[in-house]
PDB file of N, CA and C in Angstrom:
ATOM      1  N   UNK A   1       7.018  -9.038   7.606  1.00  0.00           N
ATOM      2  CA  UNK A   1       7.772  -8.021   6.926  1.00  0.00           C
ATOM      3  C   UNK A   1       9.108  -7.805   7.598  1.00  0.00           C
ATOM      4  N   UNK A   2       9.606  -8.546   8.087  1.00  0.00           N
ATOM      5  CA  UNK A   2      10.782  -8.577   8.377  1.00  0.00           C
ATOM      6  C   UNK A   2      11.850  -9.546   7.692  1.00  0.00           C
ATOM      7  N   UNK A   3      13.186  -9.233   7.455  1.00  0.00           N
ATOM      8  CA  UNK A   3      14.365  -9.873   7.098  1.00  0.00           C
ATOM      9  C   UNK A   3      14.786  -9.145   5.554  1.00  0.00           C
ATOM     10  N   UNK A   4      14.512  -7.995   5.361  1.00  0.00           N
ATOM     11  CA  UNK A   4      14.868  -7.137   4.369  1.00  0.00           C
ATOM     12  C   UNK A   4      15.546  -5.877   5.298  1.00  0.00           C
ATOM     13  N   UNK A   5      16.600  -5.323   4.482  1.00  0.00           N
ATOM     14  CA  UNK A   5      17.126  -4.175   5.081  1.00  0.00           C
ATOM     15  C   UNK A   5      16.264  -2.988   5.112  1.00  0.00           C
ATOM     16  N   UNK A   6      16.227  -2.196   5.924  1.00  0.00           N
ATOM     17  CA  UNK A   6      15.282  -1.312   5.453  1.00  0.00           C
ATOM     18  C   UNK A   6      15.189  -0.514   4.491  1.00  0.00           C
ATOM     19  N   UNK A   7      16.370  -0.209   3.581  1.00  0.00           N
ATOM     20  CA  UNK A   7      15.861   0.548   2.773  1.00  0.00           C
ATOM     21  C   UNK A   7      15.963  -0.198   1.485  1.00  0.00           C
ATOM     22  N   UNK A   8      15.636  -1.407   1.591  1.00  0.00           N
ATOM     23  CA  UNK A   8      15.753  -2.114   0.466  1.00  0.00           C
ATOM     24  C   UNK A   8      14.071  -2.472  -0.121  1.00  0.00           C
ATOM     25  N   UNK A   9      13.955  -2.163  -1.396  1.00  0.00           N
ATOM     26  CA  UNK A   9      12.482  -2.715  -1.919  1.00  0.00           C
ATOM     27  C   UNK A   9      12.073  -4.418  -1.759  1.00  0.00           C
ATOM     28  N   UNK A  10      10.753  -4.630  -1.506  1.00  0.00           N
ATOM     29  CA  UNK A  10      10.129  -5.773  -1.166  1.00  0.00           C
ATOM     30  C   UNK A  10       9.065  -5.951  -2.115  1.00  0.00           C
ATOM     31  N   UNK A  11       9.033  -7.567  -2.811  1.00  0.00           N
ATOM     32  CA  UNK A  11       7.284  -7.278  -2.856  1.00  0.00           C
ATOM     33  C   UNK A  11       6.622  -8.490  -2.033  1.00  0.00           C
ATOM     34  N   UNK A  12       5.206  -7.887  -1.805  1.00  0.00           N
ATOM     35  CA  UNK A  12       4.034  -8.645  -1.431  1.00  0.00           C
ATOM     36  C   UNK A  12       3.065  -9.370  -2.231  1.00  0.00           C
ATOM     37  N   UNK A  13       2.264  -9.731  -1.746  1.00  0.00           N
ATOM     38  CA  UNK A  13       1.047 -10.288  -2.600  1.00  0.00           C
ATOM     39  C   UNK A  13      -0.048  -9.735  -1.879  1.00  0.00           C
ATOM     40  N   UNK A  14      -1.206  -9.587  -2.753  1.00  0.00           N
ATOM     41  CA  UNK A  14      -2.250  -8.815  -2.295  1.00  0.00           C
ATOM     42  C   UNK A  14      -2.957 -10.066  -2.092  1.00  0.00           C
ATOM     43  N   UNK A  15      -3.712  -9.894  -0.825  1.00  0.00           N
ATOM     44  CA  UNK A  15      -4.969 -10.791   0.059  1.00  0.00           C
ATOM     45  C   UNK A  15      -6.362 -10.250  -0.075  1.00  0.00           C
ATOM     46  N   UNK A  16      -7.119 -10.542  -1.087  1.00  0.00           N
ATOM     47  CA  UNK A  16      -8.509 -10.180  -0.613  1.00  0.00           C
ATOM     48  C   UNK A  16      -8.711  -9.025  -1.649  1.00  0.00           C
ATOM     49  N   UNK A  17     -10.004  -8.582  -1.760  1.00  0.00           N
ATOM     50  CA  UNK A  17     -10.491  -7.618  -2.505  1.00  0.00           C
ATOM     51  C   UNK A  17     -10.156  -6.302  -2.415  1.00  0.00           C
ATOM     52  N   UNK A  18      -9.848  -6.058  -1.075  1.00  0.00           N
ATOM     53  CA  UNK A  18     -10.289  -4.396  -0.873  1.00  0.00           C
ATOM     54  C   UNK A  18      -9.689  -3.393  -1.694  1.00  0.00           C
ATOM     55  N   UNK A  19      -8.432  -4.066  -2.520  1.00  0.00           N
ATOM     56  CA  UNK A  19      -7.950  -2.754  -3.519  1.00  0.00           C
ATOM     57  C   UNK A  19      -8.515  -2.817  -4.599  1.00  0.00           C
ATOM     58  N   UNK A  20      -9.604  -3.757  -5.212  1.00  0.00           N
ATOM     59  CA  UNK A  20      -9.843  -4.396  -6.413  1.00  0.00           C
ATOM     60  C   UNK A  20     -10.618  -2.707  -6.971  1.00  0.00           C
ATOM     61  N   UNK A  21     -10.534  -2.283  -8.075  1.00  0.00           N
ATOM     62  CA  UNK A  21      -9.920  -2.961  -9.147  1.00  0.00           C
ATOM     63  C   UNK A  21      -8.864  -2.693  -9.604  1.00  0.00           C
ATOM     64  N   UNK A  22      -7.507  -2.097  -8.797  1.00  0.00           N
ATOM     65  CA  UNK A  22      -6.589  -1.459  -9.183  1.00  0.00           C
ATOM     66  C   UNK A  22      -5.351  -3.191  -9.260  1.00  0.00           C
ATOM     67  N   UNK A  23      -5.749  -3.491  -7.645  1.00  0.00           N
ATOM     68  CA  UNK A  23      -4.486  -4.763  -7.332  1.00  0.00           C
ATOM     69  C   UNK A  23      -5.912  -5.668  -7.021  1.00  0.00           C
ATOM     70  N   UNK A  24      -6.188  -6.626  -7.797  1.00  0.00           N
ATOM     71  CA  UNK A  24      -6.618  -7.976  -7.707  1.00  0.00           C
ATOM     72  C   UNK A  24      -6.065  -8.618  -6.546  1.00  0.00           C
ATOM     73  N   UNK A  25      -6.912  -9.902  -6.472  1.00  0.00           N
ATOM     74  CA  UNK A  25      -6.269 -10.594  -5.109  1.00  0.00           C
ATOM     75  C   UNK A  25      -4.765 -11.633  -5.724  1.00  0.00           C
ATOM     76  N   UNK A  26      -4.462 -11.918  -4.592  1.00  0.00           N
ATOM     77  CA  UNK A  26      -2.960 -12.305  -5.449  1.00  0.00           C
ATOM     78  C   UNK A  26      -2.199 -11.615  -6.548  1.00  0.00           C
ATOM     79  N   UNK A  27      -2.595 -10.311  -6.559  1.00  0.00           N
ATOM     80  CA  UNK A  27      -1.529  -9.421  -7.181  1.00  0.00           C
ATOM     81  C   UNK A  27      -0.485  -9.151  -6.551  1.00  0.00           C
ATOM     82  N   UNK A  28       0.937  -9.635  -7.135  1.00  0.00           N
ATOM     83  CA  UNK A  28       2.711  -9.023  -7.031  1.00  0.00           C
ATOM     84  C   UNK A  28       2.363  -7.493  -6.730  1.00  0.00           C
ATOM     85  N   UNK A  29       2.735  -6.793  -5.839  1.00  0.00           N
ATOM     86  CA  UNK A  29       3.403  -5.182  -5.600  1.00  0.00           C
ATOM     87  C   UNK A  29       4.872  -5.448  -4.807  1.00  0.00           C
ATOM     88  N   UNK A  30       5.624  -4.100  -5.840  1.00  0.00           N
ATOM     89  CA  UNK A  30       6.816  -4.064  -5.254  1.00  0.00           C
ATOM     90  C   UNK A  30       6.947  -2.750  -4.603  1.00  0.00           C
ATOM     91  N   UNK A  31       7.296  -2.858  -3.017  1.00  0.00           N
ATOM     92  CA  UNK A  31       6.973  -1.856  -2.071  1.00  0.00           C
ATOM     93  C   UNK A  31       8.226  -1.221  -1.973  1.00  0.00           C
ATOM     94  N   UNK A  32       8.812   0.205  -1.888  1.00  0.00           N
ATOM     95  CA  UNK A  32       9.552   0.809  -1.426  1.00  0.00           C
ATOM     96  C   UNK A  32       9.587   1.184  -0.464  1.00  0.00           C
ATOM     97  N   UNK A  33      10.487   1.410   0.483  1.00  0.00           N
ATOM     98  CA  UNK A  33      10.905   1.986   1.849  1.00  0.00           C
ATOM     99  C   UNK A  33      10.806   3.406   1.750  1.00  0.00           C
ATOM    100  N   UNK A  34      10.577   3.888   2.408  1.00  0.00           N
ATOM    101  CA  UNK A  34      10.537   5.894   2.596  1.00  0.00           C
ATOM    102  C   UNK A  34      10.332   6.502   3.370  1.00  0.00           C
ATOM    103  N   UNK A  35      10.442   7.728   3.454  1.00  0.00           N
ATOM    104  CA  UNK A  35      10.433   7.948   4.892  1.00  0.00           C
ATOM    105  C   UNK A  35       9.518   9.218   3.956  1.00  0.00           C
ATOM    106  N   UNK A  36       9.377   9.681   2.787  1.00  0.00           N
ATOM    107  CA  UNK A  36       8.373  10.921   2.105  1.00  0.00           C
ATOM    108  C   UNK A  36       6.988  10.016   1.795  1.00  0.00           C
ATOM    109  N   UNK A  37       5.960  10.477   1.901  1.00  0.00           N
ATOM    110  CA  UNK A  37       4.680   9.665   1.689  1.00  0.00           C
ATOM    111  C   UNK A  37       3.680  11.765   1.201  1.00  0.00           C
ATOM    112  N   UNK A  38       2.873  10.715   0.670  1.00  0.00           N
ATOM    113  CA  UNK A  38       2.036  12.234   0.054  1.00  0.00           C
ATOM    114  C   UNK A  38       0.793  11.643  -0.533  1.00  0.00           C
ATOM    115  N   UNK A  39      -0.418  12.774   0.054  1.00  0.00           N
ATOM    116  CA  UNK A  39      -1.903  12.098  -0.271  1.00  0.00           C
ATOM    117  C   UNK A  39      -1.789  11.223  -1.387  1.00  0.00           C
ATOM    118  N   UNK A  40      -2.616  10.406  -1.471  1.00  0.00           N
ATOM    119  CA  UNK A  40      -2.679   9.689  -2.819  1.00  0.00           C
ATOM    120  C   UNK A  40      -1.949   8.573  -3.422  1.00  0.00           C
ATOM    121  N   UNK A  41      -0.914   8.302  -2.590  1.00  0.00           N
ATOM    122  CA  UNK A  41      -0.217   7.473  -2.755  1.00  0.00           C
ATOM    123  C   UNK A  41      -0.877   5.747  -2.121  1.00  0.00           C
ATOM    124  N   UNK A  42      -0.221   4.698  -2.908  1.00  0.00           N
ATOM    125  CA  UNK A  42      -0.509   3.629  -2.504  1.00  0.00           C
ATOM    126  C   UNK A  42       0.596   2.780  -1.542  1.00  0.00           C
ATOM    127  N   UNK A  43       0.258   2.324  -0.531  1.00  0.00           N
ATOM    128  CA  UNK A  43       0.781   2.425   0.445  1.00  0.00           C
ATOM    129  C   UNK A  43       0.641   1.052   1.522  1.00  0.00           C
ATOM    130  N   UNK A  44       1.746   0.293   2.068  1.00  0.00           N
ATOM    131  CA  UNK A  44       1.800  -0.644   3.073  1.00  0.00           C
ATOM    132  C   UNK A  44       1.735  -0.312   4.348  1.00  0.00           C
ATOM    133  N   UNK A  45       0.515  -0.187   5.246  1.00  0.00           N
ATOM    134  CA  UNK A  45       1.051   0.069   6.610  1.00  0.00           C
ATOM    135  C   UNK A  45       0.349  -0.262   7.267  1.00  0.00           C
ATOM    136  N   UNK A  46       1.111  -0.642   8.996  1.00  0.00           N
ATOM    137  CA  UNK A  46       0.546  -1.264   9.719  1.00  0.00           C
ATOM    138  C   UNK A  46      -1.039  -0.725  10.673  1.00  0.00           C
ATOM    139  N   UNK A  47      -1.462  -1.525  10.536  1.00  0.00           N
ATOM    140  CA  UNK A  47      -2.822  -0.758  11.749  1.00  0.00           C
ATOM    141  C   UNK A  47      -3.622  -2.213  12.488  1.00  0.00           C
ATOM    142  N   UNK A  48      -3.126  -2.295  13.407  1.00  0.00           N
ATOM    143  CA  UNK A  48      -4.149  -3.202  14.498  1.00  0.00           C
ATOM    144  C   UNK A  48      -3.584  -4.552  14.349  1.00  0.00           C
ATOM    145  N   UNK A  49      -2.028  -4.414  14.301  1.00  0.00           N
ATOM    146  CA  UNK A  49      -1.415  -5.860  14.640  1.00  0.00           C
ATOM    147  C   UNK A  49      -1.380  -6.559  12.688  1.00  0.00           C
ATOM    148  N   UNK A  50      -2.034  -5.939  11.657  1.00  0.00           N
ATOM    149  CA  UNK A  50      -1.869  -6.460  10.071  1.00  0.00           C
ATOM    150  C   UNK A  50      -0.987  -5.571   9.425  1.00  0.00           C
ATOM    151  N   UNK A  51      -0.947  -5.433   8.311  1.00  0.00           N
ATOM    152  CA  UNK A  51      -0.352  -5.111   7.440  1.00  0.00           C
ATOM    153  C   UNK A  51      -1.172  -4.980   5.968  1.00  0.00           C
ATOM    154  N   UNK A  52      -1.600  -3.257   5.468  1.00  0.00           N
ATOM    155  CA  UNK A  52      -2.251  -3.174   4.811  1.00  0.00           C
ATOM    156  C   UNK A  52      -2.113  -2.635   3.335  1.00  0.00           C
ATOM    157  N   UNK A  53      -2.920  -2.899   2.020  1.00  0.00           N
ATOM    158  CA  UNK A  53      -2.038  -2.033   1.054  1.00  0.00           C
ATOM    159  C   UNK A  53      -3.412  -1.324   1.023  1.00  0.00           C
ATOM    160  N   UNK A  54      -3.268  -0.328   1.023  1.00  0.00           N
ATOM    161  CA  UNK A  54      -4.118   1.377   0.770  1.00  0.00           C
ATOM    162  C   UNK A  54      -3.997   2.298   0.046  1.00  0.00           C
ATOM    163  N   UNK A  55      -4.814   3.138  -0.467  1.00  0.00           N
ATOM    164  CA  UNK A  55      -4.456   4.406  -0.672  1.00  0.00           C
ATOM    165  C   UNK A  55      -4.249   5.465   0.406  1.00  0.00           C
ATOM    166  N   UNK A  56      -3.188   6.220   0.669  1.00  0.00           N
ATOM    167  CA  UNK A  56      -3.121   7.360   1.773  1.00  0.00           C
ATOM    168  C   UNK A  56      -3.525   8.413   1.343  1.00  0.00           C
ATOM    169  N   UNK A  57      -4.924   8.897   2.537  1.00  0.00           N
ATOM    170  CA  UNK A  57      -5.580   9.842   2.533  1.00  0.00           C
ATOM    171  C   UNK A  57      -4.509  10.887   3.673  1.00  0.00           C
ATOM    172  N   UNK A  58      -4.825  11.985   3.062  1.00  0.00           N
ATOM    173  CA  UNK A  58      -4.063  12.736   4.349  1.00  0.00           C
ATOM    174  C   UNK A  58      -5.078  14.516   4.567  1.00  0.00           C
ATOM    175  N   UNK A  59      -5.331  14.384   5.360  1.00  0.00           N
ATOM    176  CA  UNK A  59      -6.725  15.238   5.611  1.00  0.00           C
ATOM    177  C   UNK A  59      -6.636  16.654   6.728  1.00  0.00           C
ATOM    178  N   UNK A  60      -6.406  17.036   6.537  1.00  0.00           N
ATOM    179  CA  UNK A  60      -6.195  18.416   7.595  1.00  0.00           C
ATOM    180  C   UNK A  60      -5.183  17.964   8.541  1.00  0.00           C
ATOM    181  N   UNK A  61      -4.383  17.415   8.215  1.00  0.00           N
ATOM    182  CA  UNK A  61      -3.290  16.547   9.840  1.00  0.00           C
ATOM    183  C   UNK A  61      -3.783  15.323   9.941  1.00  0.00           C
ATOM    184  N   UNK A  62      -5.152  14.690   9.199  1.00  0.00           N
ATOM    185  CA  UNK A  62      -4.990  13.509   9.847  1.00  0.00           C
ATOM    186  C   UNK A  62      -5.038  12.561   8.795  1.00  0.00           C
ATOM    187  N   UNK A  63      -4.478  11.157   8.868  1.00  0.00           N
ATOM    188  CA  UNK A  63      -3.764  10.197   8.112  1.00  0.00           C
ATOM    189  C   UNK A  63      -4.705   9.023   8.077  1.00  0.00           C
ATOM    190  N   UNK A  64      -5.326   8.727   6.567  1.00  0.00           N
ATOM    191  CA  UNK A  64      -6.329   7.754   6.603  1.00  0.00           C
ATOM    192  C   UNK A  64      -5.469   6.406   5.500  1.00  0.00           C
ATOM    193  N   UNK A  65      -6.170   5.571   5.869  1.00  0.00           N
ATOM    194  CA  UNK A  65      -5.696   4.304   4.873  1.00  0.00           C
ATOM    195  C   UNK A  65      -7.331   4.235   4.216  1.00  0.00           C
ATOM    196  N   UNK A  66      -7.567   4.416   2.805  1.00  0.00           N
ATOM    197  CA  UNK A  66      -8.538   4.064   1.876  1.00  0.00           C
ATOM    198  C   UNK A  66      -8.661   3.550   1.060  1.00  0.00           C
ATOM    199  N   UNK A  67      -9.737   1.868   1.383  1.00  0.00           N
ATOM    200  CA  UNK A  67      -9.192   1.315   0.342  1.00  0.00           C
ATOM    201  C   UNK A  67     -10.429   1.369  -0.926  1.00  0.00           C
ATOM    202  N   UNK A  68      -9.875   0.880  -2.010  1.00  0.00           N
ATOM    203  CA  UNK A  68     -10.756   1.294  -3.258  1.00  0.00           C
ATOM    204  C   UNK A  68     -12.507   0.363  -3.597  1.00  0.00           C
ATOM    205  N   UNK A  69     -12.121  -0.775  -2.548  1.00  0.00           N
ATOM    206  CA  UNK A  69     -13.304  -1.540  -2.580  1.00  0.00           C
ATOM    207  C   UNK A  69     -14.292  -0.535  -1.952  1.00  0.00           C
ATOM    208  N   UNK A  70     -15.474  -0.324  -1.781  1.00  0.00           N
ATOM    209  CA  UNK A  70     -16.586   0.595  -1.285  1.00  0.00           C
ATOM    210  C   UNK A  70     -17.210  -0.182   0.370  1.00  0.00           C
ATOM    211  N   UNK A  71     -16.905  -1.941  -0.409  1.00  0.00           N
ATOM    212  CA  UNK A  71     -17.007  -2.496   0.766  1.00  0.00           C
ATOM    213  C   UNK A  71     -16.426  -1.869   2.221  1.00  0.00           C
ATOM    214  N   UNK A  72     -15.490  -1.936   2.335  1.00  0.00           N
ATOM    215  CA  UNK A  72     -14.076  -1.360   2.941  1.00  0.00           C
ATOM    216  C   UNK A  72     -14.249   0.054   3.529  1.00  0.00           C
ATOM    217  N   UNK A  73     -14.399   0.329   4.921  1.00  0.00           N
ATOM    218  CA  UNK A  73     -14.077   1.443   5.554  1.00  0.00           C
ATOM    219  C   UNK A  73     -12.706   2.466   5.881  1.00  0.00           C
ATOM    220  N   UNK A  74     -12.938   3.194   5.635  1.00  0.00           N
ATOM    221  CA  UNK A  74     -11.617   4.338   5.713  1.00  0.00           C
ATOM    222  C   UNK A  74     -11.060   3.719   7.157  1.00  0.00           C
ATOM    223  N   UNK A  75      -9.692   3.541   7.332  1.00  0.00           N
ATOM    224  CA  UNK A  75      -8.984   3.401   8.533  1.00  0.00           C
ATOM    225  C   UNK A  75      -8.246   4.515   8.774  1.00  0.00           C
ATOM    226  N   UNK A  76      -8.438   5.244  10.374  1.00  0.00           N
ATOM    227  CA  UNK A  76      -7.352   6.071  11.111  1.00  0.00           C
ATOM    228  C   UNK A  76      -6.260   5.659  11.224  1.00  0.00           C
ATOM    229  N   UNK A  77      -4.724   6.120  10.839  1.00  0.00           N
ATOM    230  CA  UNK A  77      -3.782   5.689  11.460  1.00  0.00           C
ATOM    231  C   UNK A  77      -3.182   7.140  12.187  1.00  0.00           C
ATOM    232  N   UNK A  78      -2.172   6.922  12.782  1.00  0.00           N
ATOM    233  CA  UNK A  78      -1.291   8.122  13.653  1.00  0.00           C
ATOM    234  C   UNK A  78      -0.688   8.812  12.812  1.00  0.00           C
ATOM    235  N   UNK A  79      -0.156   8.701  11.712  1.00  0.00           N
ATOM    236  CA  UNK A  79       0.697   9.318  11.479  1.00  0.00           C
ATOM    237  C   UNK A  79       1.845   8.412   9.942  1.00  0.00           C
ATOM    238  N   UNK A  80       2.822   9.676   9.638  1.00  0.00           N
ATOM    239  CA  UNK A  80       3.625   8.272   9.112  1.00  0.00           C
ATOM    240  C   UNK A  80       4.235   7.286   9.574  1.00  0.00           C
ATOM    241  N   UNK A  81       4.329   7.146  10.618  1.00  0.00           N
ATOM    242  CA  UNK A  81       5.318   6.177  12.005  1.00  0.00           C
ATOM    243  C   UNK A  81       4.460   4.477  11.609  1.00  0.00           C
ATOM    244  N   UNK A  82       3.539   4.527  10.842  1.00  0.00           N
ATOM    245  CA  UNK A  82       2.501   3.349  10.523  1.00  0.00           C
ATOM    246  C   UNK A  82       2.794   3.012   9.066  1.00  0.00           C
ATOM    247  N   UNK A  83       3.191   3.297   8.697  1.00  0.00           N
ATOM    248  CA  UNK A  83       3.730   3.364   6.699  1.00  0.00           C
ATOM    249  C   UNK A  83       4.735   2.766   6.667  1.00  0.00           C
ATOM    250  N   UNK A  84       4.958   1.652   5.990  1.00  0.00           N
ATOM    251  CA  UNK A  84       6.338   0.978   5.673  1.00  0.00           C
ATOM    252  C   UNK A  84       6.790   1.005   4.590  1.00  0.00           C
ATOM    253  N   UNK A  85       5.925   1.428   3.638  1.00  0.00           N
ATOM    254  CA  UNK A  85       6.539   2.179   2.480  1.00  0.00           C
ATOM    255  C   UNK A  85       5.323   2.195   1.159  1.00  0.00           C
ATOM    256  N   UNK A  86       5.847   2.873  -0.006  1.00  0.00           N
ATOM    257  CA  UNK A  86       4.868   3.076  -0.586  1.00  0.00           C
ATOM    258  C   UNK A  86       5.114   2.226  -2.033  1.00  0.00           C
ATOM    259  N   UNK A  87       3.603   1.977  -2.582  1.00  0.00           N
ATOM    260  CA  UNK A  87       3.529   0.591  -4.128  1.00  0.00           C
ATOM    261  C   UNK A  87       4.555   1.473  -5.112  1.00  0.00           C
ATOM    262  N   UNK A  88       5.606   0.791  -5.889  1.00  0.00           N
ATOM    263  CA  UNK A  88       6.024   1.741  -6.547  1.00  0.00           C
ATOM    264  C   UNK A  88       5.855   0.676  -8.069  1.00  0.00           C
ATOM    265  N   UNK A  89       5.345  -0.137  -7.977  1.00  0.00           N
ATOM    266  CA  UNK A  89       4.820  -1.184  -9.041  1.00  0.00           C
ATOM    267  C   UNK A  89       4.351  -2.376  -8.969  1.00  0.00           C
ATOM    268  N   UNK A  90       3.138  -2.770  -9.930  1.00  0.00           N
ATOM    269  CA  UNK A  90       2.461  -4.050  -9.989  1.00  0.00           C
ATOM    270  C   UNK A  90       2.947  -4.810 -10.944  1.00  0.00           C
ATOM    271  N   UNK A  91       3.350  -6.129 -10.248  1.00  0.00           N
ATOM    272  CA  UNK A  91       3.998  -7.025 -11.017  1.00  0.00           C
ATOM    273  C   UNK A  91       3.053  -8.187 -11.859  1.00  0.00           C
ATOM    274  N   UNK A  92       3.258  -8.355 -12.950  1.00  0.00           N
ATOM    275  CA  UNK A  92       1.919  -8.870 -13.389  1.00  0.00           C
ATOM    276  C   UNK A  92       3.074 -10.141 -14.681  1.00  0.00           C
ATOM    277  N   UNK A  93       1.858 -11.229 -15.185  1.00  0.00           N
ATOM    278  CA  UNK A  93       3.206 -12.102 -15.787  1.00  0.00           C
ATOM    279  C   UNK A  93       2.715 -11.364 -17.146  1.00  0.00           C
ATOM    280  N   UNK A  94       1.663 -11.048 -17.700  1.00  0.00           N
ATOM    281  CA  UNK A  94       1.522 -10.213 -18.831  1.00  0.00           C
ATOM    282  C   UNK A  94       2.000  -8.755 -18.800  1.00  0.00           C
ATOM    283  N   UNK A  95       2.580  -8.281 -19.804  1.00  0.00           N
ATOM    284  CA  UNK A  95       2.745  -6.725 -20.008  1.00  0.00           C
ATOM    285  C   UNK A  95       1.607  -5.314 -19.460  1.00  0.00           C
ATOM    286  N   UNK A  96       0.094  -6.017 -20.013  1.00  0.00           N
ATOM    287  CA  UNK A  96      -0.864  -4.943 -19.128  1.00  0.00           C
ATOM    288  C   UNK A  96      -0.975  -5.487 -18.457  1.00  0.00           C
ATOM    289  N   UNK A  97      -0.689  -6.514 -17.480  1.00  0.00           N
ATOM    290  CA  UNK A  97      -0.626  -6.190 -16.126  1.00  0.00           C
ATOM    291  C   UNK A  97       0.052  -5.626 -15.196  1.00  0.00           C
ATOM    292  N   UNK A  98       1.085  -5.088 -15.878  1.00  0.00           N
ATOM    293  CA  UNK A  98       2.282  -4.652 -15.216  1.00  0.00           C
ATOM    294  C   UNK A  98       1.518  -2.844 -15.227  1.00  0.00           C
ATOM    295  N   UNK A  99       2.229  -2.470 -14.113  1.00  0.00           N
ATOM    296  CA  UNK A  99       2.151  -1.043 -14.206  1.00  0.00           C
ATOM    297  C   UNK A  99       3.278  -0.393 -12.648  1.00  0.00           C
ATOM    298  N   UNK A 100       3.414   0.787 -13.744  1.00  0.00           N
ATOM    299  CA  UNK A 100       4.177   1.745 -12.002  1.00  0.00           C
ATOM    300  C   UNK A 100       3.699   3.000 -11.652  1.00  0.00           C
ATOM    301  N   UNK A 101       3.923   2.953 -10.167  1.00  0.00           N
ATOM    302  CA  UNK A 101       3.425   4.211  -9.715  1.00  0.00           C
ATOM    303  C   UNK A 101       4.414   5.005  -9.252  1.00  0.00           C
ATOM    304  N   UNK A 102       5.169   6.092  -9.713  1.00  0.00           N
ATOM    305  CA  UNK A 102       5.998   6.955  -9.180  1.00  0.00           C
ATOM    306  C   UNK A 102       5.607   8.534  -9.118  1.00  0.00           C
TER     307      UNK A 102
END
């Protein structure tokens, strides 16, 4: 995730199940930079040396990454200092696959 400016939008590709059934594996997301994040949001951030897409839980002060597979355990992170920004759309080559989240 480096060689983009920072406040410039990126997208990724999704690896693996754990968001299924929202982002399939090899699903396009185009990530925004931010520095505002708020429960519920879907979200890129780092935890334990990877880079993850999640939903952000945010819980009495404390900051979870949850992902939608059941497989998949809730992750602790610190804070927003771990968030590189949040999904602001799924890029898809059909029309319903496309969707945004703002």
């Amino acid at each position: 995730m480096t060689g983009c400016a920072g406040s410039e939008s990126f997208a990724l590709q999704v690896i693996g199940d754990s968001m299924e059934p929202e982002f399939a594996a090899e699903a396009i997301v185009i990530v925004e930079p931010t520095s505002s994040y708020h429960d519920g949001y879907f979200v890129v951030a780092a935890h334990d040396g990877d880079f993850l897409l999640r939903k952000l839980r945010i819980d009495d002060g404390h900051w979870w990454l949850d992902a939608l597979n059941d497989r998949y355990p809730a992750l602790p992170i610190p804070g927003p200092g771990s968030v590189r920004g949040r999904v602001i759309e799924r890029a898809g080559r059909k029309r319903n696959d496309r969707k945004r989240y703002l």
